[in-house]
Protein backbone atom coordinates (compact mmCIF):
# COMPACT_ATOMS: atom_id res chain seq x y z
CA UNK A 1 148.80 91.51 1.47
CA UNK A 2 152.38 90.81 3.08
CA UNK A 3 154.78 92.79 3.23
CA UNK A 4 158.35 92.82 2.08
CA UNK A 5 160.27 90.86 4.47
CA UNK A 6 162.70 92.28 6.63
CA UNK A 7 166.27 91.79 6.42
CA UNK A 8 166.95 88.53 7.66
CA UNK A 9 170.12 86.54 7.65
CA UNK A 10 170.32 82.81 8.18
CA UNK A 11 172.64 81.37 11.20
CA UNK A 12 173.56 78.29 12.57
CA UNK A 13 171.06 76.65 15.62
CA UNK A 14 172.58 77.13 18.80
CA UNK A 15 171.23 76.88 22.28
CA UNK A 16 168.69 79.06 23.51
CA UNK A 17 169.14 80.86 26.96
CA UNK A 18 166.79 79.02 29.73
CA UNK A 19 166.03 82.61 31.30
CA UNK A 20 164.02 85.62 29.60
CA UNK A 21 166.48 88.02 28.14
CA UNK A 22 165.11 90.92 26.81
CA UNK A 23 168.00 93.41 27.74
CA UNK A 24 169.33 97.04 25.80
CA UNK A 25 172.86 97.53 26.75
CA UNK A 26 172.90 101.14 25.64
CA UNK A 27 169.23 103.16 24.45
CA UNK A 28 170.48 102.91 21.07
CA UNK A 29 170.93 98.87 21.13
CA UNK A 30 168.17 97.23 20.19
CA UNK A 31 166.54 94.61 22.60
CA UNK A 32 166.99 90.74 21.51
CA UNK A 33 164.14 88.30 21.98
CA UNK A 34 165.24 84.77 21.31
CA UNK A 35 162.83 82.53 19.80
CA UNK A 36 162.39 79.22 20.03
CA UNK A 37 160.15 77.12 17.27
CA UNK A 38 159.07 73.58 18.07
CA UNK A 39 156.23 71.38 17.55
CA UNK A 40 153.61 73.11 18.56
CA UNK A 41 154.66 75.75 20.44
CA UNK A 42 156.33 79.39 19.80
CA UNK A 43 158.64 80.77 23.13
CA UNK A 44 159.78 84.07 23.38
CA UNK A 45 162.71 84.48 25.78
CA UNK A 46 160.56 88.21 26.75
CA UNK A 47 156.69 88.21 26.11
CA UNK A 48 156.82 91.97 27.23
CA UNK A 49 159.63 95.13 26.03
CA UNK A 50 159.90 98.65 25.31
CA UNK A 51 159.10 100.08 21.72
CA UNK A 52 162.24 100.82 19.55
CA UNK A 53 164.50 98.45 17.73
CA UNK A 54 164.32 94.46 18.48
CA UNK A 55 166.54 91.64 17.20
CA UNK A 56 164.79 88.34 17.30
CA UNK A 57 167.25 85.56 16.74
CA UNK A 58 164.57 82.42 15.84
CA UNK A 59 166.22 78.47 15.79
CA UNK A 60 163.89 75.79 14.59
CA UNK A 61 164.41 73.30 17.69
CA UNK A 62 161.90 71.32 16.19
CA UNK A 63 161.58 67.88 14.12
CA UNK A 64 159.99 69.63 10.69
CA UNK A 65 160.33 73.03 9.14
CA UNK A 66 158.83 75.80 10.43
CA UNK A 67 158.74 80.15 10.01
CA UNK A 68 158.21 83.09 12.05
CA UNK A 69 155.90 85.58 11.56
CA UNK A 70 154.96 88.75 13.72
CA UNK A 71 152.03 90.70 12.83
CA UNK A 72 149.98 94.24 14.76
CA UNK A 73 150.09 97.87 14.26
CA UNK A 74 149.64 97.71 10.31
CA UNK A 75 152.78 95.98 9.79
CA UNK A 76 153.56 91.88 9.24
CA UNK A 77 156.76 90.82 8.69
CA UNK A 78 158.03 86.85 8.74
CA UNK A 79 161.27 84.62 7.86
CA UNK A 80 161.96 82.52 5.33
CA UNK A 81 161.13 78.70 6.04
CA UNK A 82 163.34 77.64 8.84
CA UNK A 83 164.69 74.15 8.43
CA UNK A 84 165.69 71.90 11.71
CA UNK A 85 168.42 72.91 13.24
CA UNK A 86 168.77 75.85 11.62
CA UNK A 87 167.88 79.70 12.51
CA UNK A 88 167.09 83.21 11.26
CA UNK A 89 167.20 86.46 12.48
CA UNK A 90 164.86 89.56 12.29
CA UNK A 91 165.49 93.17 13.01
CA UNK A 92 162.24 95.02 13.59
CA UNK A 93 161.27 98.75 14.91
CA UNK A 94 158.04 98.09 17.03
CA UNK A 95 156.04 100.49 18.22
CA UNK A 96 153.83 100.13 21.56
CA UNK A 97 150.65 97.80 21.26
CA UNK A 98 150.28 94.05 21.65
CA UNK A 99 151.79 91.75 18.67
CA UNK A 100 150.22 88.56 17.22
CA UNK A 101 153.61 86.31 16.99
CA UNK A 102 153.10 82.49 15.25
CA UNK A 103 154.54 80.45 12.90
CA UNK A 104 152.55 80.43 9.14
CA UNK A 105 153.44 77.40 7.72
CA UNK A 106 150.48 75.13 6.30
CA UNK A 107 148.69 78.71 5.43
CA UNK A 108 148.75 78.73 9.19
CA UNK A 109 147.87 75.36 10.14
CA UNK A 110 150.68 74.92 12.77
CA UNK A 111 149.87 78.61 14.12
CA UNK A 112 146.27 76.45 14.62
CA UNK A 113 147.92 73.56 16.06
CA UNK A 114 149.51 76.09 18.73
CA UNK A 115 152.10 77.99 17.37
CA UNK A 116 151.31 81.16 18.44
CA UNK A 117 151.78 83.74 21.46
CA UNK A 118 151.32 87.35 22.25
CA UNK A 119 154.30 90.29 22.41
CA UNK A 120 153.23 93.60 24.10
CA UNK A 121 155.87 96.64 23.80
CA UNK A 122 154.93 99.53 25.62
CA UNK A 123 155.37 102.83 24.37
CA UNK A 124 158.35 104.98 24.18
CA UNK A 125 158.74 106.51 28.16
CA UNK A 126 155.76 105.57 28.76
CA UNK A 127 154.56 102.69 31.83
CA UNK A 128 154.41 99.21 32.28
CA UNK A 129 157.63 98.63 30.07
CA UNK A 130 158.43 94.63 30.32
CA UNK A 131 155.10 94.25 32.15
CA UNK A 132 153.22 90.94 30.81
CA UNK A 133 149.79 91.25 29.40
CA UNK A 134 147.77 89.78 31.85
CA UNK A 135 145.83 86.58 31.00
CA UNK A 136 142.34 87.89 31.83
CA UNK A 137 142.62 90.92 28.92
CA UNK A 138 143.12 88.09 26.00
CA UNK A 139 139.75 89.16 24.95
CA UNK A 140 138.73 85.79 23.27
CA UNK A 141 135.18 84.75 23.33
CA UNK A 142 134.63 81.35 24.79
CA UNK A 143 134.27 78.55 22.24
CA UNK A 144 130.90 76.35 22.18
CA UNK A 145 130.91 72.48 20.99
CA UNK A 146 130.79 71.49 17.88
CA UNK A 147 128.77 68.61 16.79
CA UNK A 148 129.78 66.36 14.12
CA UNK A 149 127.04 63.27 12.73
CA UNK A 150 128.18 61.04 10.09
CA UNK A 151 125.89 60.87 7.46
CA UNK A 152 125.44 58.92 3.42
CA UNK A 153 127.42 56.36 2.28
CA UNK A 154 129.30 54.71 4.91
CA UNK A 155 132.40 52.64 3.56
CA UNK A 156 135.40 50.69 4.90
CA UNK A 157 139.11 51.20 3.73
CA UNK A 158 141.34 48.74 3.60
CA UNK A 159 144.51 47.78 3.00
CA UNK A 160 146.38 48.72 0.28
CA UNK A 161 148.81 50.41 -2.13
CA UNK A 162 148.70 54.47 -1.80
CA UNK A 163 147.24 55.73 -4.94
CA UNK A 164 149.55 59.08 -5.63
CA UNK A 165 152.73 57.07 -4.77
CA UNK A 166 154.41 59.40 -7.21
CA UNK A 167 153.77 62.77 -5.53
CA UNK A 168 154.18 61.51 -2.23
CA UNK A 169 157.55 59.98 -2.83
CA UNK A 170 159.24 63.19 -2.75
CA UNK A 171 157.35 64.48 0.36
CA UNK A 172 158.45 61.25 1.87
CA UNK A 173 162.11 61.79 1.87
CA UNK A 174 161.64 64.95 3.73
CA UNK A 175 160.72 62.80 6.95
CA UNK A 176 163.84 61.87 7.92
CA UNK A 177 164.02 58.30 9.59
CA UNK A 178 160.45 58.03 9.76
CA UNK A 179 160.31 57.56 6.36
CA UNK A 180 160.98 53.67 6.14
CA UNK A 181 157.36 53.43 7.76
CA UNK A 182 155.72 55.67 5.76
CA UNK A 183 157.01 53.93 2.79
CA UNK A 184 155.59 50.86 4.23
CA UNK A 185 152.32 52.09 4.61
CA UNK A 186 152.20 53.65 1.16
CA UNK A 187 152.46 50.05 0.08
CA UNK A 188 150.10 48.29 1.73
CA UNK A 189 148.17 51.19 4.68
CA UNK A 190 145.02 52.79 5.12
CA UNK A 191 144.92 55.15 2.26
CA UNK A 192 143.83 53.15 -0.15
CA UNK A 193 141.19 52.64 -3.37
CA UNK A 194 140.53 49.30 -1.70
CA UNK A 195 136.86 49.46 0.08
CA UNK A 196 134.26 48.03 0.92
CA UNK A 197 130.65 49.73 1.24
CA UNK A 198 128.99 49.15 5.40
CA UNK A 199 126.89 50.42 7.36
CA UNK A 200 127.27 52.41 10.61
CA UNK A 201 126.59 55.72 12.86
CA UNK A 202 129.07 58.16 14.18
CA UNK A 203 128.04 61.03 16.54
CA UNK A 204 131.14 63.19 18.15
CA UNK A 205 130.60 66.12 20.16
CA UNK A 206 134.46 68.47 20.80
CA UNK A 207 135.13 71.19 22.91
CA UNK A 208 137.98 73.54 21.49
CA UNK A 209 139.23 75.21 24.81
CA UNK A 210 142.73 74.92 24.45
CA UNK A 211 145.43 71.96 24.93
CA UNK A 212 144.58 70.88 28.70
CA UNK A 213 141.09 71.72 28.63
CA UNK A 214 139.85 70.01 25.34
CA UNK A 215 137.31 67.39 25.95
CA UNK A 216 135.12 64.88 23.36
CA UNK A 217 132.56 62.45 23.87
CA UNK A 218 131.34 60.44 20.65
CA UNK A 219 129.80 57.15 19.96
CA UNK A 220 130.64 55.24 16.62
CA UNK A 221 128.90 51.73 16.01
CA UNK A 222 129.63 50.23 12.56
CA UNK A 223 129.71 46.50 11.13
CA UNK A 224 132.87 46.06 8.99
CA UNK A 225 132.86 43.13 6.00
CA UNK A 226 132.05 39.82 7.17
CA UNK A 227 129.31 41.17 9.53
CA UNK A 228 131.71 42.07 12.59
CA UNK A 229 130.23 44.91 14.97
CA UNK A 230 132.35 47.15 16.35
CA UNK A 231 131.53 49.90 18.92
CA UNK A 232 134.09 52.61 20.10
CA UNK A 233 133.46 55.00 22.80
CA UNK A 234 135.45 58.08 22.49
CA UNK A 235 135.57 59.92 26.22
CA UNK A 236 139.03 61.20 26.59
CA UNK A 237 141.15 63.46 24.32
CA UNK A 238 144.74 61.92 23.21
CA UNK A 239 147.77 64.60 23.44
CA UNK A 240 150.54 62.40 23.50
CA UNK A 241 152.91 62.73 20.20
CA UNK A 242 151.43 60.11 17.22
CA UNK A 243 153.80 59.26 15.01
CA UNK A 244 153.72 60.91 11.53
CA UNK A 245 151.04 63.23 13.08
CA UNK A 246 151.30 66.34 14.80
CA UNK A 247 151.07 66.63 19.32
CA UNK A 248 147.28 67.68 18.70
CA UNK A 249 147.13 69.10 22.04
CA UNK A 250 143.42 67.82 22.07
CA UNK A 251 140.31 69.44 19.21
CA UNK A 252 142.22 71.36 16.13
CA UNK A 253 139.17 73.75 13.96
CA UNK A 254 140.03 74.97 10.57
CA UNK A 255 143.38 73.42 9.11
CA UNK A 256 144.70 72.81 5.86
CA UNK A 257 147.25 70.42 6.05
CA UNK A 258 148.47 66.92 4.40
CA UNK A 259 149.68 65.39 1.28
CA UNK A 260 151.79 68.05 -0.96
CA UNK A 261 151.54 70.84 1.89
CA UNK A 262 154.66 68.94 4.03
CA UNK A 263 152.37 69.63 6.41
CA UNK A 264 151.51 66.28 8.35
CA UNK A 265 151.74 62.62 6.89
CA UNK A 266 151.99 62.97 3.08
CA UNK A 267 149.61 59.82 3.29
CA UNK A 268 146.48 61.85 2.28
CA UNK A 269 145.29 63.80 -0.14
CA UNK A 270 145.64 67.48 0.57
CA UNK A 271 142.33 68.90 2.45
CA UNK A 272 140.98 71.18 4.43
CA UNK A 273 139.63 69.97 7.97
CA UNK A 274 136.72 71.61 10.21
CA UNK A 275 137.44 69.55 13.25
CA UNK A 276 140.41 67.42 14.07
CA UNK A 277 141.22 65.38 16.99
CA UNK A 278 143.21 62.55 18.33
CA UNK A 279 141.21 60.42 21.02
CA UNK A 280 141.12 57.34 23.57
CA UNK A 281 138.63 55.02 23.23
CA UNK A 282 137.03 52.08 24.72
CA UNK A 283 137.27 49.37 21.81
CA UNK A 284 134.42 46.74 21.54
CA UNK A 285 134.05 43.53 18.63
CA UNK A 286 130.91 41.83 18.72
CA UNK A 287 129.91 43.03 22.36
CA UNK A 288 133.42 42.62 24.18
CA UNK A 289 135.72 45.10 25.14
CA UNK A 290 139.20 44.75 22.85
CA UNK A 291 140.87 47.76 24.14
CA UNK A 292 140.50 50.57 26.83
CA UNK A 293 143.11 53.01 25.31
CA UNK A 294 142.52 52.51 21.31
CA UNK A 295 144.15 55.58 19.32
CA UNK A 296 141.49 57.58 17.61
CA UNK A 297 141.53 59.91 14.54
CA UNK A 298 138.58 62.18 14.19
CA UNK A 299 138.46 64.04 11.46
CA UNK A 300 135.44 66.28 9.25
CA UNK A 301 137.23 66.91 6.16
CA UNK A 302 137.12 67.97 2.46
CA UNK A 303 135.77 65.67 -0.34
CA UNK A 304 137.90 63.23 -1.55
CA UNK A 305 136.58 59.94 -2.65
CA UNK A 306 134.10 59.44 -5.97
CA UNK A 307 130.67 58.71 -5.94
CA UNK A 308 129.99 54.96 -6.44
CA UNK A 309 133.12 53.13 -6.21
CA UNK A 310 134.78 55.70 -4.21
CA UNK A 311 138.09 55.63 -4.84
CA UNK A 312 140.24 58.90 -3.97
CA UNK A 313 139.84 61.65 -6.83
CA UNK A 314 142.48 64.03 -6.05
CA UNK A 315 145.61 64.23 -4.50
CA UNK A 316 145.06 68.25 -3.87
CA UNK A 317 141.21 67.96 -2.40
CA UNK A 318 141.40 71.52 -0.65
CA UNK A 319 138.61 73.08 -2.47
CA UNK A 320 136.17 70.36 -1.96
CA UNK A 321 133.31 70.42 0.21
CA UNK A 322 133.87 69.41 3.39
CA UNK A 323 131.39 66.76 4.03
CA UNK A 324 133.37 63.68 4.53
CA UNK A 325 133.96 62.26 8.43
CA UNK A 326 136.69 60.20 8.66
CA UNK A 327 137.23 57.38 11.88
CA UNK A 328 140.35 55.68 12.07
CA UNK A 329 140.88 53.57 15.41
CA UNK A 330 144.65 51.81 15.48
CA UNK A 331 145.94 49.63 18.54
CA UNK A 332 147.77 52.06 21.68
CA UNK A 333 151.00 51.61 22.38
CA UNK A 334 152.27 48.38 23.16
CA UNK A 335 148.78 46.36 22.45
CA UNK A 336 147.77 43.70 19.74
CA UNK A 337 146.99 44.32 16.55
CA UNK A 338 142.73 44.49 16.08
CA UNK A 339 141.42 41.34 14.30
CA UNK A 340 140.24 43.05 11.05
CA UNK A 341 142.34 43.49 7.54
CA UNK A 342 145.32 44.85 8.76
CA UNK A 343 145.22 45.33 12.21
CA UNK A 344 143.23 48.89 11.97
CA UNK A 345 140.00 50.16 11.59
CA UNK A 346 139.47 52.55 8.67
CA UNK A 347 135.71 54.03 8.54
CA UNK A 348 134.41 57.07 5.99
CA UNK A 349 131.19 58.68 6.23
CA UNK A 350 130.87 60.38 3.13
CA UNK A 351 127.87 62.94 3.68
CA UNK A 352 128.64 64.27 6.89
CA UNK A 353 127.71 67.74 8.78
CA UNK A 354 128.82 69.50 11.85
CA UNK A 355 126.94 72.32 13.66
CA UNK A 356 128.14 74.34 16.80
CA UNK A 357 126.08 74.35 19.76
């Protein structure tokens, strides 16, 4: 259970100091940590100060909303949703320990996606005041692979009109200038009720170990309507900003995100995902190579399509099963459009399983 928020009182964005400031004038001043929220990282101008009274002045400098939220030593306190641009303030007592400091939007998808960082405050007079907390005492267990195999029906989307054009219009809006292609691709994208039933395989293996350190390797071979094979090698993780998709920063476990969270493209039903991942791939159609940098989407997600025709059943698909592996292989930047309906690929296995290692 949360508790009440703090007092908090909304300011204008302004410019963040460059250097760490975490300063007390006079004993009874409290210390002031600016904060700066972006996509997907939290900085704190001080990840270290003494116990007693702290002003946090927080400015979304990112593109989409965002919160702060500070949580150890029984207590949890946050902000009200933080628009771009814009900025909040919180006035805390903290006692010593270490603090868990993140942003909770997306019932804490973007903490997931990296928002998050550590605050230590040592205690009143006693050492190691505004000392960091070294690296080696994070105390987080190593992460083993997870395995992901595509399994039951295997199926092709493609393109055309967005099915829940009505509840994603509003989301849409809320995307600023991207929202001219978004609107596009509700009309005629990926995330459609039009498919076609193929056959295939898709075996991906991800390493969660943090944004420079993430690593895949995964094989999918499929043959798409009109008996094209297609073969994509997946052997390098993709961290580079996507539009309408969040800087991945490599394997994401455990989000909830999509459709009417405002979380992520709104072009998706809502869902809960138990890998994600953006990828390079080496591209091949019939036997020859088409691409050595084709985007990848990975993703092992909740249930959304019916049985037998398999058209999208929900637009909130959160508390489905999460069985359904989902491949989606578009051109990289600058390269031709793939010769298949639309220009992407769009592949569902819809009895999947993953397993760690």
């Amino acid at each position: 259970m949360k508790y009440p928020y703090a007092p908090l009182m909304l300011i204008a964005a302004g410019g963040l100091t460059g250097a760490a400031s975490a300063r007390r004038a006079r004993s009874d001043e409290p210390v002031t940590v600016n904060v700066a929220l972006s996509e997907w990282t939290v900085k704190l101008s001080s990840t270290s100060l003494p116990a007693g009274r702290v002003t946090f002045n927080v400015t979304n400098t990112g593109s989409i909303p965002h919160a702060f939220e500070i949580e150890g030593k029984g207590m949890e306190r946050e902000t009200a949703l933080i628009q771009p641009g814009q900025g909040a303030t919180l006035v805390l007592t903290l006692a010593g320990g270490t603090y868990e400091v993140y942003c909770p939007v997306g019932r804490d998808s973007h903490r997931r996606l990296g928002m998050e960082t550590r605050l230590t405050v040592a205690p009143a007079g006693g050492p190691g005041a505004g000392a960091p907390r070294p690296a080696e005492e994070d105390g987080r267990a190593p992460l083993r692979p997870i395995r992901v195999t595509g399994g039951g029906p295997v199926i092709q989307i493609l393109p055309g009109a967005f099915p829940f054009p009505d509840s994603a219009g509003p989301i849409l809006r809320s995307f600023g200038p991207e929202h001219e292609a978004l609107e596009s691709q509700m009309r005629d994208g990926p995330y459609s009720n039009n498919v076609a039933p193929i056959s295939g395989r898709f075996v991906v293996t991800a390493w969660d170990l943090g944004a420079v350190r993430d690593s895949v390797s995964g094989v999918a071979e499929f043959t798409t309507r009109g008996g094209v094979q297609w073969k994509a090698v997946l052997d390098r993780v993709q961290t580079n900003d996507v539009p309408h998709h969040p800087k991945f920063g490599g394997v994401i476990r455990g989000l909830y995100y999509h459709g009417n969270t405002g979380v992520h493209t709104p072009l998706v039903p809502t869902i809960n995902s138990a890998v994600a991942l953006w990828s390079i791939a080496h591209l091949y159609r019939n036997g020859a190579l088409v691409s050595d940098s084709a985007y990848v989407h990975v993703m092992l997600l909740s249930h959304t399509r019916r049985n037998g025709d398999y058209r999208l059943a929900c637009w909130d698909c959160s508390k489905n099963r999460v069985d359904e592996l989902q491949l989606q292989i578009t051109p990289g930047p600058g390269q031709p459009r793939f010769d298949a309906p639309g220009g992407f690929l769009f592949v569902n296995w819809e009895g999947s399983s993953a397993r760690e290692e």
